[in-house]
PDB file of N, CA and C in Angstrom:
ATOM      1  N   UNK A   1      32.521   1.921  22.408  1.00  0.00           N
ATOM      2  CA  UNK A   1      31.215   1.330  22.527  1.00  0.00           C
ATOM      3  C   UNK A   1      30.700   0.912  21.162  1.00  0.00           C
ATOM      4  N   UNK A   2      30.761  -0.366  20.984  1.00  0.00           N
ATOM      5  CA  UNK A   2      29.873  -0.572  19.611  1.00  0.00           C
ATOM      6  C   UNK A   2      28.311  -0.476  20.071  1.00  0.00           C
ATOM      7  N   UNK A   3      27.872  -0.429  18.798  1.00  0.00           N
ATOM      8  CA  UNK A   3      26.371  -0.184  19.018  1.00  0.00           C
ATOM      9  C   UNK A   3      25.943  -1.028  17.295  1.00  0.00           C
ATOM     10  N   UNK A   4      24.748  -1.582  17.805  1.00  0.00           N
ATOM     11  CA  UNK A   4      24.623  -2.673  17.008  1.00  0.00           C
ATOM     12  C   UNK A   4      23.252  -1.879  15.864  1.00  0.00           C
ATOM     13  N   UNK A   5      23.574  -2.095  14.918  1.00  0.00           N
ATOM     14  CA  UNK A   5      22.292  -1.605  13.774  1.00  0.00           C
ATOM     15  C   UNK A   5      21.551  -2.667  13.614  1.00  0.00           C
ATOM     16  N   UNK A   6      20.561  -2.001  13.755  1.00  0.00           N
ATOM     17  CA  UNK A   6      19.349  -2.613  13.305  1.00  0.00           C
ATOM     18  C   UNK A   6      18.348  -2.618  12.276  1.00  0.00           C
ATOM     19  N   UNK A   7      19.345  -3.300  11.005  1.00  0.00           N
ATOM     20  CA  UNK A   7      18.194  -2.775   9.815  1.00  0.00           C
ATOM     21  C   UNK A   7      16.883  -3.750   9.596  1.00  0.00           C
ATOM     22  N   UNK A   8      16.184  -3.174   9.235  1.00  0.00           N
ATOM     23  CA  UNK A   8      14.864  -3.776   8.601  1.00  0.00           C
ATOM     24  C   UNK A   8      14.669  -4.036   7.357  1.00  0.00           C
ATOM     25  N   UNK A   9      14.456  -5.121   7.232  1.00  0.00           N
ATOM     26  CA  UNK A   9      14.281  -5.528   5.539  1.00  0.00           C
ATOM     27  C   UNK A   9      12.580  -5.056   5.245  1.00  0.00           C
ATOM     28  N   UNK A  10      12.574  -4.685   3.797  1.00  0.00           N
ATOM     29  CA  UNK A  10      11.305  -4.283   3.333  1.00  0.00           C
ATOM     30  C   UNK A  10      10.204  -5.306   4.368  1.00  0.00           C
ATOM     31  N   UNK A  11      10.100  -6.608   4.128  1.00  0.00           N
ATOM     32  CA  UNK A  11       8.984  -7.417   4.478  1.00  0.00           C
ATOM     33  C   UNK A  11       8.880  -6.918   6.168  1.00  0.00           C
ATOM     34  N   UNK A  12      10.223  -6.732   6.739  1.00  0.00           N
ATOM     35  CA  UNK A  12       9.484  -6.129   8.268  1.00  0.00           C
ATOM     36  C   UNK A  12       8.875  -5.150   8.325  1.00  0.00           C
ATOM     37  N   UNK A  13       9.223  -4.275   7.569  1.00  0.00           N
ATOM     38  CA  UNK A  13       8.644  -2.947   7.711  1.00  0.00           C
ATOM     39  C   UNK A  13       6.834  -3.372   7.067  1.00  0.00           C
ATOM     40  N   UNK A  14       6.855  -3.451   5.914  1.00  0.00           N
ATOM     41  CA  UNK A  14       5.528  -4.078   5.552  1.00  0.00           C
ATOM     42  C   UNK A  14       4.497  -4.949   6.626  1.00  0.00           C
ATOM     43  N   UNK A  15       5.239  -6.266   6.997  1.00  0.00           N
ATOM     44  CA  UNK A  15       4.280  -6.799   8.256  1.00  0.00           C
ATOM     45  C   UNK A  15       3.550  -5.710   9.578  1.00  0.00           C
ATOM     46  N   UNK A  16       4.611  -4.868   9.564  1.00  0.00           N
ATOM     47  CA  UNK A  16       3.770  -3.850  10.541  1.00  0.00           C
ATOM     48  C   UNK A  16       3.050  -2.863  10.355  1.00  0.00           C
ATOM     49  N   UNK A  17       2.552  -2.998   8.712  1.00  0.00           N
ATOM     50  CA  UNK A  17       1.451  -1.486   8.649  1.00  0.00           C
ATOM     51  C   UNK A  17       0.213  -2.917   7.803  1.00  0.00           C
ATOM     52  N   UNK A  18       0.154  -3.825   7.825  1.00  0.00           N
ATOM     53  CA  UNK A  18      -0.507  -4.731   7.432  1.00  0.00           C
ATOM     54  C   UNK A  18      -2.020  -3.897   8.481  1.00  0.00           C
ATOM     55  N   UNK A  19      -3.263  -4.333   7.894  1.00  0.00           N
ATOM     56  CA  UNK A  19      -4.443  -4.315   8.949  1.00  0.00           C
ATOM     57  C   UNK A  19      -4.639  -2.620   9.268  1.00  0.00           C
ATOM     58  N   UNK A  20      -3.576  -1.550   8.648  1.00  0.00           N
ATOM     59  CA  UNK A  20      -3.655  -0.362   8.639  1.00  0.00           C
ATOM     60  C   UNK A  20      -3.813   0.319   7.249  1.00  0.00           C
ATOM     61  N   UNK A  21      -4.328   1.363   7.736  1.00  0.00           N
ATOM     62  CA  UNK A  21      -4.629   2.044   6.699  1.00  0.00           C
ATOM     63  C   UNK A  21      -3.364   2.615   5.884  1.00  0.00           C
ATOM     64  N   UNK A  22      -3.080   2.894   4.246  1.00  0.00           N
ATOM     65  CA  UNK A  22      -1.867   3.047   3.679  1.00  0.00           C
ATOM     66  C   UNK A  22      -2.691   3.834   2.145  1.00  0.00           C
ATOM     67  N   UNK A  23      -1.581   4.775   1.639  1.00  0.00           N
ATOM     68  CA  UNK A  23      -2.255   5.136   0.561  1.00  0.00           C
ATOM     69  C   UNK A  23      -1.226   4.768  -0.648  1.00  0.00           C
ATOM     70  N   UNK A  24      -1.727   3.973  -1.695  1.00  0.00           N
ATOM     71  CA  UNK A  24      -1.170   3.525  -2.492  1.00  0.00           C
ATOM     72  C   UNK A  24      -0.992   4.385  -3.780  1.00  0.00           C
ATOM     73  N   UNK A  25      -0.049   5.023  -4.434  1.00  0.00           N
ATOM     74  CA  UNK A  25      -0.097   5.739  -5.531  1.00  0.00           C
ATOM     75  C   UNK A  25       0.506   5.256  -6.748  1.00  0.00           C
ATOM     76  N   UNK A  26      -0.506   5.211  -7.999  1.00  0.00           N
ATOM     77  CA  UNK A  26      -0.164   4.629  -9.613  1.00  0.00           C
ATOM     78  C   UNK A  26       0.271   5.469  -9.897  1.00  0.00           C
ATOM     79  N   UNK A  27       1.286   4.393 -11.285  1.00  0.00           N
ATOM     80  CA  UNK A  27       2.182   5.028 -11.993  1.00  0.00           C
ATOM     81  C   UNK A  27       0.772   6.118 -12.899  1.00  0.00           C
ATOM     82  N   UNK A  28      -0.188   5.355 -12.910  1.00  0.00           N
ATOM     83  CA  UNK A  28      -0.995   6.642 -13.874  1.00  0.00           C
ATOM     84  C   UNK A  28      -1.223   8.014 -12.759  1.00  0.00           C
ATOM     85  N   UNK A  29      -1.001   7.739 -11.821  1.00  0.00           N
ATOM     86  CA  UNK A  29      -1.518   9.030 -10.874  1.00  0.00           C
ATOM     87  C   UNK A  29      -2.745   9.099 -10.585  1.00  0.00           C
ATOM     88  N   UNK A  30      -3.466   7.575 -10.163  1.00  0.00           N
ATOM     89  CA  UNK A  30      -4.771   7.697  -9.221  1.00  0.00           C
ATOM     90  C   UNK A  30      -3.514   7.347  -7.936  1.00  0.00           C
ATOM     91  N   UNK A  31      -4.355   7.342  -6.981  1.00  0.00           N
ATOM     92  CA  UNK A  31      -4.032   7.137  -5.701  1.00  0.00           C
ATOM     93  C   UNK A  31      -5.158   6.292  -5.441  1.00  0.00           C
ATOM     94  N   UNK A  32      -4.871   5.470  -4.167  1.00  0.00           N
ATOM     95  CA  UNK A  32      -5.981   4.861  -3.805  1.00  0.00           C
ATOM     96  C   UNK A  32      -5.325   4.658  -2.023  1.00  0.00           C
ATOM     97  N   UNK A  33      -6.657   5.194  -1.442  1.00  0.00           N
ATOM     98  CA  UNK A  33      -5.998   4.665   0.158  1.00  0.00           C
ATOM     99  C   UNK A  33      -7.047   3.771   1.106  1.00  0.00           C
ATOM    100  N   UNK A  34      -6.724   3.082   1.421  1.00  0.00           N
ATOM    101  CA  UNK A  34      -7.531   1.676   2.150  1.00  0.00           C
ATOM    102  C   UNK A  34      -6.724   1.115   3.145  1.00  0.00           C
ATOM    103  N   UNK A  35      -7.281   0.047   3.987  1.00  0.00           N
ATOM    104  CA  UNK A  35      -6.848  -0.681   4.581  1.00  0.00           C
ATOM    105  C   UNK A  35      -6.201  -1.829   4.017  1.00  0.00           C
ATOM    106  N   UNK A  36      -4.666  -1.925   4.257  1.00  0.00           N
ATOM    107  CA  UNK A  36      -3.610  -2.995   3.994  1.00  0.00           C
ATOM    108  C   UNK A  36      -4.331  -4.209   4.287  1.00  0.00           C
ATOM    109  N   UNK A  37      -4.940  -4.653   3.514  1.00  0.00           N
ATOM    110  CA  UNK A  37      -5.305  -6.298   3.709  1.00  0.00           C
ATOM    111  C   UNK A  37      -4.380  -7.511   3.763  1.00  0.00           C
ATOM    112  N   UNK A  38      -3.034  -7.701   2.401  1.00  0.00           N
ATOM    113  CA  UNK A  38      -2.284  -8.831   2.229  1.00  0.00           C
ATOM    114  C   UNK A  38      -1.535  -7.805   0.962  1.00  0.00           C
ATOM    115  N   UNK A  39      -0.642  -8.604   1.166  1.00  0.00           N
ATOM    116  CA  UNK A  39       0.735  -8.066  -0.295  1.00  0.00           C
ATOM    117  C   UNK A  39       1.882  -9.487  -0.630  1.00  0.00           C
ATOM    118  N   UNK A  40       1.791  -9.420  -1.555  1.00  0.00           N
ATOM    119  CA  UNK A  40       2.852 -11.024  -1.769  1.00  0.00           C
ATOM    120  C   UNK A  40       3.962 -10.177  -2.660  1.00  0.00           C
ATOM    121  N   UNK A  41       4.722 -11.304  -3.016  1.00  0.00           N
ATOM    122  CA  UNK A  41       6.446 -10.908  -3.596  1.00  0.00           C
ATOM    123  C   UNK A  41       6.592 -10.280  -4.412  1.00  0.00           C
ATOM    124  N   UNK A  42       5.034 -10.371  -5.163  1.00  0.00           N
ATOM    125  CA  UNK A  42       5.675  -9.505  -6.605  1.00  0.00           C
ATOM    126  C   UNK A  42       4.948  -8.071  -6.489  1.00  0.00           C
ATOM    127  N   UNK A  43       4.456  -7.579  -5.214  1.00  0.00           N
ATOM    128  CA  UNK A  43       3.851  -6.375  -4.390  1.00  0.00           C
ATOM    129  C   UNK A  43       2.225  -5.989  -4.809  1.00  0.00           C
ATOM    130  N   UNK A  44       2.067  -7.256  -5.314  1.00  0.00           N
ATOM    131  CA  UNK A  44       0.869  -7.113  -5.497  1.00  0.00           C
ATOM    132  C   UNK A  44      -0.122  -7.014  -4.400  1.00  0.00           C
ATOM    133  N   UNK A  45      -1.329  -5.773  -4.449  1.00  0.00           N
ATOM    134  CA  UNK A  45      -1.725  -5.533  -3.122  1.00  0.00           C
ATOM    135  C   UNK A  45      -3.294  -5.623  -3.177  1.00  0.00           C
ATOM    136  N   UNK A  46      -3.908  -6.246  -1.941  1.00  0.00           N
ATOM    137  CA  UNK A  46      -5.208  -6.161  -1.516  1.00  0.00           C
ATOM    138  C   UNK A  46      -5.812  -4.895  -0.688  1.00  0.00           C
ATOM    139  N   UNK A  47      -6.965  -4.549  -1.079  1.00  0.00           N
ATOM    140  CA  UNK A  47      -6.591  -2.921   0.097  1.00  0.00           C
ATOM    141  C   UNK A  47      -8.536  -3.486   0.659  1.00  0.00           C
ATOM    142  N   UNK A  48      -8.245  -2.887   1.719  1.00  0.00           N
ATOM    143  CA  UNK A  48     -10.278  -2.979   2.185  1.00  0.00           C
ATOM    144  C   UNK A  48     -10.948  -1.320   2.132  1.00  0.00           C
ATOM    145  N   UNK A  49     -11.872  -1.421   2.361  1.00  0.00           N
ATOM    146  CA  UNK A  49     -12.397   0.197   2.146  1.00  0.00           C
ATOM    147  C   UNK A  49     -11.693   1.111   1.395  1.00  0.00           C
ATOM    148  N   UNK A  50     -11.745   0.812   0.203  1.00  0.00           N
ATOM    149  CA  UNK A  50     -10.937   1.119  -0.441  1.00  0.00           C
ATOM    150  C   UNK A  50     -11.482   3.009  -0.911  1.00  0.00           C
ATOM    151  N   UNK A  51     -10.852   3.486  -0.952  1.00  0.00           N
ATOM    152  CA  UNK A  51     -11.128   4.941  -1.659  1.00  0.00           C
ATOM    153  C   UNK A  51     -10.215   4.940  -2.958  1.00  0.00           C
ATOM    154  N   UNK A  52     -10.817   5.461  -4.000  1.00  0.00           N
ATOM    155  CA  UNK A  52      -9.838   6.204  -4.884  1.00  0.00           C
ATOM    156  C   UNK A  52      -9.933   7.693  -5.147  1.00  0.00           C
ATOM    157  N   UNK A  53      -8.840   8.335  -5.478  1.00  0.00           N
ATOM    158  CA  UNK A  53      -8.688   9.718  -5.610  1.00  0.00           C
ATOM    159  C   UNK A  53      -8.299   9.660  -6.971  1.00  0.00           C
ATOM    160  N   UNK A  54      -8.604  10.748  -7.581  1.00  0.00           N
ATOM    161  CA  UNK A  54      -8.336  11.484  -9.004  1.00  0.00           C
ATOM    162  C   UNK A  54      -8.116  12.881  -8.444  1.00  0.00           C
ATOM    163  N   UNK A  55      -6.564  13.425  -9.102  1.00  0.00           N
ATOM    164  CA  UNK A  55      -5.926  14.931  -8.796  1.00  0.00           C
ATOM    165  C   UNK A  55      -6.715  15.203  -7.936  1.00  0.00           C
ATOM    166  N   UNK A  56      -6.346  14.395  -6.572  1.00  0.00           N
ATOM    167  CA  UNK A  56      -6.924  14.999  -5.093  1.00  0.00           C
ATOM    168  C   UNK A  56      -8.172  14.490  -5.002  1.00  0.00           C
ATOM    169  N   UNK A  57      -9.403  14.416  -5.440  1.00  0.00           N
ATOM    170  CA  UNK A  57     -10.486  14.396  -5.579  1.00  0.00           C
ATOM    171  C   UNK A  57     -10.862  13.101  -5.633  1.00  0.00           C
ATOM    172  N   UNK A  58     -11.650  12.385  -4.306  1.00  0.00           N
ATOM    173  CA  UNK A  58     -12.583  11.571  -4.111  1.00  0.00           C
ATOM    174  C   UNK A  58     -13.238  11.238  -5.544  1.00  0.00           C
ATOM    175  N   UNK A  59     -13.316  10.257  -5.728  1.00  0.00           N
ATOM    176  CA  UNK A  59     -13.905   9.574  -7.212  1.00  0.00           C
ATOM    177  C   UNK A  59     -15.163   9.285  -7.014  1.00  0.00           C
ATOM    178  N   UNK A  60     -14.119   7.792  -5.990  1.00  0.00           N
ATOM    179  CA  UNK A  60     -15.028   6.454  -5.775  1.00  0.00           C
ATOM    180  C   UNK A  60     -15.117   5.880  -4.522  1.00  0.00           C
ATOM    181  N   UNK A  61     -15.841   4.883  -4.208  1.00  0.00           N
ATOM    182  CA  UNK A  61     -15.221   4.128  -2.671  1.00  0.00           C
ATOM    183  C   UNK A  61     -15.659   2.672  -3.245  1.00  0.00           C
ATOM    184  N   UNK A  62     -14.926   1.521  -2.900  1.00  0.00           N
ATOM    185  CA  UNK A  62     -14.544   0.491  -3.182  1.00  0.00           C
ATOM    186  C   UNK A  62     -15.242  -0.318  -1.881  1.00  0.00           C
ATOM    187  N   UNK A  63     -15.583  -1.946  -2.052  1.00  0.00           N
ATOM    188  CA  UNK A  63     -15.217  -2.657  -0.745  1.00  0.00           C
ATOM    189  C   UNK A  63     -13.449  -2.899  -0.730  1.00  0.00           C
ATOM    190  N   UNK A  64     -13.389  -3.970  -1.658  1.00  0.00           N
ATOM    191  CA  UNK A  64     -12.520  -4.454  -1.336  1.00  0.00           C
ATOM    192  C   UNK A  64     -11.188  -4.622  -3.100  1.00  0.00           C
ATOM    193  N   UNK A  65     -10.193  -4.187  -3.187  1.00  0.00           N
ATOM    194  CA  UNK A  65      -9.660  -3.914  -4.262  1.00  0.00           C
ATOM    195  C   UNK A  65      -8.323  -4.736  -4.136  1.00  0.00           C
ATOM    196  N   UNK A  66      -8.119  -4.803  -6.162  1.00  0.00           N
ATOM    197  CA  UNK A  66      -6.256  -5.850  -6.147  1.00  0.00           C
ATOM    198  C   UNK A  66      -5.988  -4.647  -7.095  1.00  0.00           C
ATOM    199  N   UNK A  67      -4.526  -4.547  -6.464  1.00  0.00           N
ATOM    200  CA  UNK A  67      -3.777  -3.970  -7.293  1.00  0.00           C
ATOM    201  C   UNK A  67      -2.751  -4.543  -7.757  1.00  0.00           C
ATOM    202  N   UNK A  68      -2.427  -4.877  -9.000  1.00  0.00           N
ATOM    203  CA  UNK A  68      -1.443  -5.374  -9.594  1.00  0.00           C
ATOM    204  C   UNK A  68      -0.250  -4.565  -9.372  1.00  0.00           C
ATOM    205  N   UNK A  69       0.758  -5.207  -8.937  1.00  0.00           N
ATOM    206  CA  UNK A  69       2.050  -4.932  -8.380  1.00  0.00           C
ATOM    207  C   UNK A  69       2.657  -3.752  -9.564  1.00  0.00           C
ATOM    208  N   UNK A  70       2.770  -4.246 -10.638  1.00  0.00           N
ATOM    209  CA  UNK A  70       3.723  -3.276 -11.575  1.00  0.00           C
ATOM    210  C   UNK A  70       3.022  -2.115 -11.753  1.00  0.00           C
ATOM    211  N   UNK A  71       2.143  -1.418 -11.394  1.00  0.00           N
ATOM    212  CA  UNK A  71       0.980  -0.407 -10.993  1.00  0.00           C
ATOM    213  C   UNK A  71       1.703   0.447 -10.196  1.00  0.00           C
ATOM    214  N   UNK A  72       2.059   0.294  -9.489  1.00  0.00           N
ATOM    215  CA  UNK A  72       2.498   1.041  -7.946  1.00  0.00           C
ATOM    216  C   UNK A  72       3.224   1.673  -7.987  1.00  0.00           C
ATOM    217  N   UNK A  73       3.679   3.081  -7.743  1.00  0.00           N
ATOM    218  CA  UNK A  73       4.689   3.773  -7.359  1.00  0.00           C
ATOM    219  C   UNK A  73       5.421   3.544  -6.171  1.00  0.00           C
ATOM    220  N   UNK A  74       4.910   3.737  -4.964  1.00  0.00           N
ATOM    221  CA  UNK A  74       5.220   3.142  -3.655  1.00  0.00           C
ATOM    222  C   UNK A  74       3.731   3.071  -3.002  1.00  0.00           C
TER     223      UNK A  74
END
C-alpha cells in the first residue's frame, strides 16, 4: 500500500493561523502576542491587539504593531 505524504510548505502552514491569535518571540526576549494580521517573504509581521510581555509580565497593549522580520525568533 503506498500512502501518499503530505507535506506542507511554511506559507501553508502560515495561511492557516492568519486572522488568529499567535505569540511572536524576539531575539531580545520580549514576546509579543496578537492577532496574525499579514506576513510577507522576508517574515515581516503585522499583529492586531497587540500585547507585549517582558520576562512574563504584561508591559503594554498595542492597537496595531510591525515587526521587522530579522527580530523574530519564531
Amino acid at each position: 500500500m503506498d500512502q501518499q505524504k503530505h507535506t506542507r510548505s511554511p506559507t501553508d502552514f502560515l495561511s492557516t493561523v492568519l486572522g488568529r491569535q499567535v505569540l511572536v518571540k524576539l531575539n531580545s526576549g520580549i514576546n509579543y502576542r496578537g492577532i496574525l494580521a499579514c506576513l510577507d517573504g522576508y517574515m515581516n509581521i503585522a499583529l492586531e491587539n497587540t500585547e507585549e510581555y517582558v520576562d512574563g509580565k504584561l508591559k503594554n497593549r498595542y492597537g496595531d504593531t510591525f515587526i521587522r522580520g530579522n527580530n523574530g525568533m519564531w
